[in-house]
Protein backbone atom coordinates (compact mmCIF):
# COMPACT_ATOMS: atom_id res chain seq x y z
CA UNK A 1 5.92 -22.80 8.70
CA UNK A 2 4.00 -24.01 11.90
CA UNK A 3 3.72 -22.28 15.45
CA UNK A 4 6.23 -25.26 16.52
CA UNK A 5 8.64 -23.53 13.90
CA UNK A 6 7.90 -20.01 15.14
CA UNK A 7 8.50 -20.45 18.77
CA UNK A 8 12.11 -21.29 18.33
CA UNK A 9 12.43 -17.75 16.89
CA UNK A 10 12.93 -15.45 20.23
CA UNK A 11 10.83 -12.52 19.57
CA UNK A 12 10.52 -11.76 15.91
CA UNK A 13 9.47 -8.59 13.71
CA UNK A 14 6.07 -9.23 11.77
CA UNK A 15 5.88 -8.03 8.33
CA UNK A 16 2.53 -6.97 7.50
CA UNK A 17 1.18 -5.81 3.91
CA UNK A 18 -1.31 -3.61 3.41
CA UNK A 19 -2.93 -2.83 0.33
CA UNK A 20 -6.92 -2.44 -1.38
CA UNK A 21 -9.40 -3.80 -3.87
CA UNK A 22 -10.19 -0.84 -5.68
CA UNK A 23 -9.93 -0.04 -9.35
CA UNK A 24 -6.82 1.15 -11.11
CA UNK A 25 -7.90 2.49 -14.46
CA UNK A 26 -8.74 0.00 -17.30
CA UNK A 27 -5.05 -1.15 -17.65
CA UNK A 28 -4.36 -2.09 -14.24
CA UNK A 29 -5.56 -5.07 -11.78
CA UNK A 30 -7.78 -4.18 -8.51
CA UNK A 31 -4.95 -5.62 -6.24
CA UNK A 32 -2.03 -2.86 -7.20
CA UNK A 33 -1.81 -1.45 -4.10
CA UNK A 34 -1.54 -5.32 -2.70
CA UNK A 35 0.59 -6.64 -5.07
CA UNK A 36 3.17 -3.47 -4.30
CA UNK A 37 2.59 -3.75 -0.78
CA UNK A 38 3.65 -7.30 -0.88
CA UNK A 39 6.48 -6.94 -3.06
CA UNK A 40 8.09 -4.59 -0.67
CA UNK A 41 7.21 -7.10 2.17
CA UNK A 42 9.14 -9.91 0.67
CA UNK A 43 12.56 -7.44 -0.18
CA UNK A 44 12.46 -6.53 3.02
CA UNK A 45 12.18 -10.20 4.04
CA UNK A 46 15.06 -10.42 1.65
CA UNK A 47 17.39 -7.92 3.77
CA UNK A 48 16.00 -9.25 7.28
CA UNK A 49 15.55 -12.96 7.47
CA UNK A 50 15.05 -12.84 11.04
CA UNK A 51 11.93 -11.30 10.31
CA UNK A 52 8.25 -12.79 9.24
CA UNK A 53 5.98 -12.07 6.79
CA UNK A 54 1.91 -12.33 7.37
CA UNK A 55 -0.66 -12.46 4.74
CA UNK A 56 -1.30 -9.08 3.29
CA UNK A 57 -4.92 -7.31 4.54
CA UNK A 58 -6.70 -7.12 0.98
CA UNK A 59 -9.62 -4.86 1.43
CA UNK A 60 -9.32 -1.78 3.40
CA UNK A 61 -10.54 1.55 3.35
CA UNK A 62 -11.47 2.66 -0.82
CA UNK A 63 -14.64 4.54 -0.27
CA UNK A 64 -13.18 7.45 -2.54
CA UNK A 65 -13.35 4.66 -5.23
CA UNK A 66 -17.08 3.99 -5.03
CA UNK A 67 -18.81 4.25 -8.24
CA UNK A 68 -16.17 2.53 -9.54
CA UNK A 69 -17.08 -1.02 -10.50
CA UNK A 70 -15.18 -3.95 -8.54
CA UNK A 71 -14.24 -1.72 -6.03
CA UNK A 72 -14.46 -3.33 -2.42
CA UNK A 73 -13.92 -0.87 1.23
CA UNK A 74 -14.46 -1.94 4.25
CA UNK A 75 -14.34 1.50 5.65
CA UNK A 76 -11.88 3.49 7.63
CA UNK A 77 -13.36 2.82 11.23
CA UNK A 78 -12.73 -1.30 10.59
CA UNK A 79 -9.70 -1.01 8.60
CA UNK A 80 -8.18 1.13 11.96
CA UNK A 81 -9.96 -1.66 14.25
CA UNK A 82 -8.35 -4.87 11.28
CA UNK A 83 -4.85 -2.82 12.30
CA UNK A 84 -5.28 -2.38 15.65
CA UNK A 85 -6.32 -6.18 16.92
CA UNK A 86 -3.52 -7.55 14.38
CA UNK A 87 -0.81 -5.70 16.09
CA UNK A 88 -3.07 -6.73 19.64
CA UNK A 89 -2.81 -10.72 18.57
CA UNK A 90 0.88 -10.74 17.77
CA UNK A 91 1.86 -10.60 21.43
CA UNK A 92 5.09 -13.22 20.44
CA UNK A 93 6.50 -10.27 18.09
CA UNK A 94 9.14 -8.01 18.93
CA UNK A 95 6.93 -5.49 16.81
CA UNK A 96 4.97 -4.91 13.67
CA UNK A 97 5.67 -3.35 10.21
CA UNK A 98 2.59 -2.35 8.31
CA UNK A 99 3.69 -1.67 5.06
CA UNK A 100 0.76 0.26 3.29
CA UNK A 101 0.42 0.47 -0.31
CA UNK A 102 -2.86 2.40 -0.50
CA UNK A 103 -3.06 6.00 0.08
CA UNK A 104 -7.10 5.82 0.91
CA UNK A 105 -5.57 4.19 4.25
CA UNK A 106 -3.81 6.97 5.69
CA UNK A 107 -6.52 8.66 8.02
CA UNK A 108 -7.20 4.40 9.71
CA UNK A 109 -3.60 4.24 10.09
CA UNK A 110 -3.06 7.41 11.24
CA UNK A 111 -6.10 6.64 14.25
CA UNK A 112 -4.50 3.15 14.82
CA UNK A 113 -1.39 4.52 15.72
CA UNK A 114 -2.60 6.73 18.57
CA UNK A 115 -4.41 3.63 19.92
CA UNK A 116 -1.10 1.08 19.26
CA UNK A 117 0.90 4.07 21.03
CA UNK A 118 -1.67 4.55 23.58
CA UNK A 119 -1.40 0.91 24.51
CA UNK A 120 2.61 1.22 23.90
CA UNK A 121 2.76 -1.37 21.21
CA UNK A 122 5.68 -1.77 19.30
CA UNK A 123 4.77 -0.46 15.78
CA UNK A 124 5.94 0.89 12.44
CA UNK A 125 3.66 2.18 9.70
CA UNK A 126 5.29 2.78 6.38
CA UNK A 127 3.83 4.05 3.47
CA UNK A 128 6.02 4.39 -0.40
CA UNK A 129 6.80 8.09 -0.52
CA UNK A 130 5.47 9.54 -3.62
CA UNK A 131 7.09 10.52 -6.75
CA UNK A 132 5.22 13.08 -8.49
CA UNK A 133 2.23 14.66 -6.33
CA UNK A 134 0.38 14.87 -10.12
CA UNK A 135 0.79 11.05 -10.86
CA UNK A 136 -1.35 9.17 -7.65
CA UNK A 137 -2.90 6.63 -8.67
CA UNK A 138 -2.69 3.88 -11.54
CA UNK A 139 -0.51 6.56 -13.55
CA UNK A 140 3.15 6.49 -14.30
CA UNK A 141 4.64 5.57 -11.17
CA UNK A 142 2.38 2.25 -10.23
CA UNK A 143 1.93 1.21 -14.13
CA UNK A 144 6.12 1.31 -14.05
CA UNK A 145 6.12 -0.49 -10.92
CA UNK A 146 3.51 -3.40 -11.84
CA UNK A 147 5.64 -3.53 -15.21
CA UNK A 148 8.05 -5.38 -13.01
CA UNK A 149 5.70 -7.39 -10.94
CA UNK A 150 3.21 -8.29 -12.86
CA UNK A 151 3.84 -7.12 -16.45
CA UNK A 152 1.10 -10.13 -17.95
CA UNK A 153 -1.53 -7.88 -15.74
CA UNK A 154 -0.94 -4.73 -17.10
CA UNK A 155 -2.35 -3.73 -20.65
CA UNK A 156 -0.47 -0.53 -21.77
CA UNK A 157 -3.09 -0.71 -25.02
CA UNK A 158 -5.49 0.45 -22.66
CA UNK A 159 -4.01 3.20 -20.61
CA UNK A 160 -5.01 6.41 -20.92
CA UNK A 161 -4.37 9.69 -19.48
CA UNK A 162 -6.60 10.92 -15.94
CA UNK A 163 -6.67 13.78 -13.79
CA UNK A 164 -2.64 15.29 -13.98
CA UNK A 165 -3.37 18.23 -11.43
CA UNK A 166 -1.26 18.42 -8.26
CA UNK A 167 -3.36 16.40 -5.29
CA UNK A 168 -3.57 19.48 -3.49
CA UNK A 169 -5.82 21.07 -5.95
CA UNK A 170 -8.14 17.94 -6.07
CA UNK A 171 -8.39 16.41 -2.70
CA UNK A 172 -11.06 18.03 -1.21
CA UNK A 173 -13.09 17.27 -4.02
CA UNK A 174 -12.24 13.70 -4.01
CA UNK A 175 -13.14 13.89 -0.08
CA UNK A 176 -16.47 15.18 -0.74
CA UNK A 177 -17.47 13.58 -3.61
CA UNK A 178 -14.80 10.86 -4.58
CA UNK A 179 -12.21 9.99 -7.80
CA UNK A 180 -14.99 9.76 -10.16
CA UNK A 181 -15.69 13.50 -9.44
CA UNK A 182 -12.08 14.42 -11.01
CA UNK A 183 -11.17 11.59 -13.43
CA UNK A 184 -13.87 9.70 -15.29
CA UNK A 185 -11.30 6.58 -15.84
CA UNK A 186 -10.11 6.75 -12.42
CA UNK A 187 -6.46 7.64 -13.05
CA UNK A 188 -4.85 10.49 -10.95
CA UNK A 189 -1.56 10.78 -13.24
CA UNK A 190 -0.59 9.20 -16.87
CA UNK A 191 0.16 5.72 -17.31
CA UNK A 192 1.08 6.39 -21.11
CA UNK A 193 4.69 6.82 -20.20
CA UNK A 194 5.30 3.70 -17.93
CA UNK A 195 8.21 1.55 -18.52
CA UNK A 196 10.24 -1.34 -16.94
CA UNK A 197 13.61 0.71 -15.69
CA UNK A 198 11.59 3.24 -14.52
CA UNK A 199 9.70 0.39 -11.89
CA UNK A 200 12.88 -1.02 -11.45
CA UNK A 201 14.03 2.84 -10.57
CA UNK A 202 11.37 3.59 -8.18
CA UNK A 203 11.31 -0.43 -6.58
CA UNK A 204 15.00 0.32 -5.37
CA UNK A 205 13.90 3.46 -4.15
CA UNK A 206 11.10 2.57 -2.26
CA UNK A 207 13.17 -0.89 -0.61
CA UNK A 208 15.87 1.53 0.73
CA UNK A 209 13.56 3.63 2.01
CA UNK A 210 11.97 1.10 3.80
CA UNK A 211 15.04 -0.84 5.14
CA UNK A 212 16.15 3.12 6.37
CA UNK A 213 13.08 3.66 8.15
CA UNK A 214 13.00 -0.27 9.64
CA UNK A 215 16.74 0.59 10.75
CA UNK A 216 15.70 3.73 12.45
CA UNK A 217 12.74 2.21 14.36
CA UNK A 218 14.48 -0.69 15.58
């Protein structure tokens, strides 16, 4: 697609994934949250071809990962500002839909939408709800999911059981002093019992959530 082939579009929606480069256990690849984020992007795509679908935003705010190696953050002060002068540059869309498939983003997206509202942009930040409030990260829910996205990049012979308490009894440790602090192999949940059907479970789940929440907004 060119700009030639956009303009004779009136007023689109822009589709934008968000994910991370962080780790995700020894079994999983850096870009889960990415590769979900974008996943979602293109069903919604799917369901509304009127709409448009940007690059996904890679590296974004995984600070609670440091120590971790591979890991990449660009903090949460740019991530907010990478959100905020997207939404700014897309003055030909009807609106934007960040769809974020990293927790670590909540508090830039949460500051980017007082500024986008501020300035009375037309925007929609979505986020997959979770499952299980013990399985957050690179455990049973994500493995599942990446079963059916990218089953060649997950290695089930190395998954291994992390941290299984409820986030509320860990997150202000992981605030202070990051993952590592809680679960040596990075895992907040158990990957052990992932399995196709239950990705394909929780992928439907997620894309009618989604395609609810775009139908409310618009």
């Amino acid at each position: 697609m060119t700009s030639h082939d956009e303009a004779h579009v009136a007023r689109p929606v822009l589709i934008i994934p968000v994910g991370s480069w962080e780790q995700h256990g020894p079994h999983l690849p850096f870009d889960t949250d990415t590769q979900i984020a974008v996943e979602l992007g293109q069903r919604l795509l799917s369901a509304r071809p009127h709409h448009f679908l940007a690059p996904p935003v890679t590296v974004t705010a995984s600070g609670e990962h440091s120590g971790f190696e591979g890991t990449l953050s660009i903090g949460t002060h740019t991530t907010t500002d990478v959100l905020v002068e997207l939404v700014r540059s897309a003055t030909w869309a009807h609106g934007v839909i960040f769809i974020n498939g990293h927790g670590g983003n909540s508090q830039a997206i949460s500051d980017a939408m007082k500024i986008l509202t501020h300035d009375q942009h037309k925007v929609l930040f979505w986020s997959p709800p979770c499952v299980d409030n013990t399985d957050t990260h690179a455990g049973h829910t994500e493995t599942s999911v990446m079963l059916i996205i990218s089953p060649k990049q997950v290695d089930m012979s190395r998954a291994t059981s992390g941290d299984t308490r409820p986030l509320a009894e860990i997150i202000g440790t992981m605030r202070t002093h990051g993952v590592k602090a809680v679960s040596a192999n990075g895992i907040l949940g158990d990957p052990r019992t992932a399995n196709a059907d239950a990705g394909h479970h929780i992928l439907d789940t997620w894309t009618q959530s989604l395609l609810t929440a775009c139908d409310q907004w618009v």
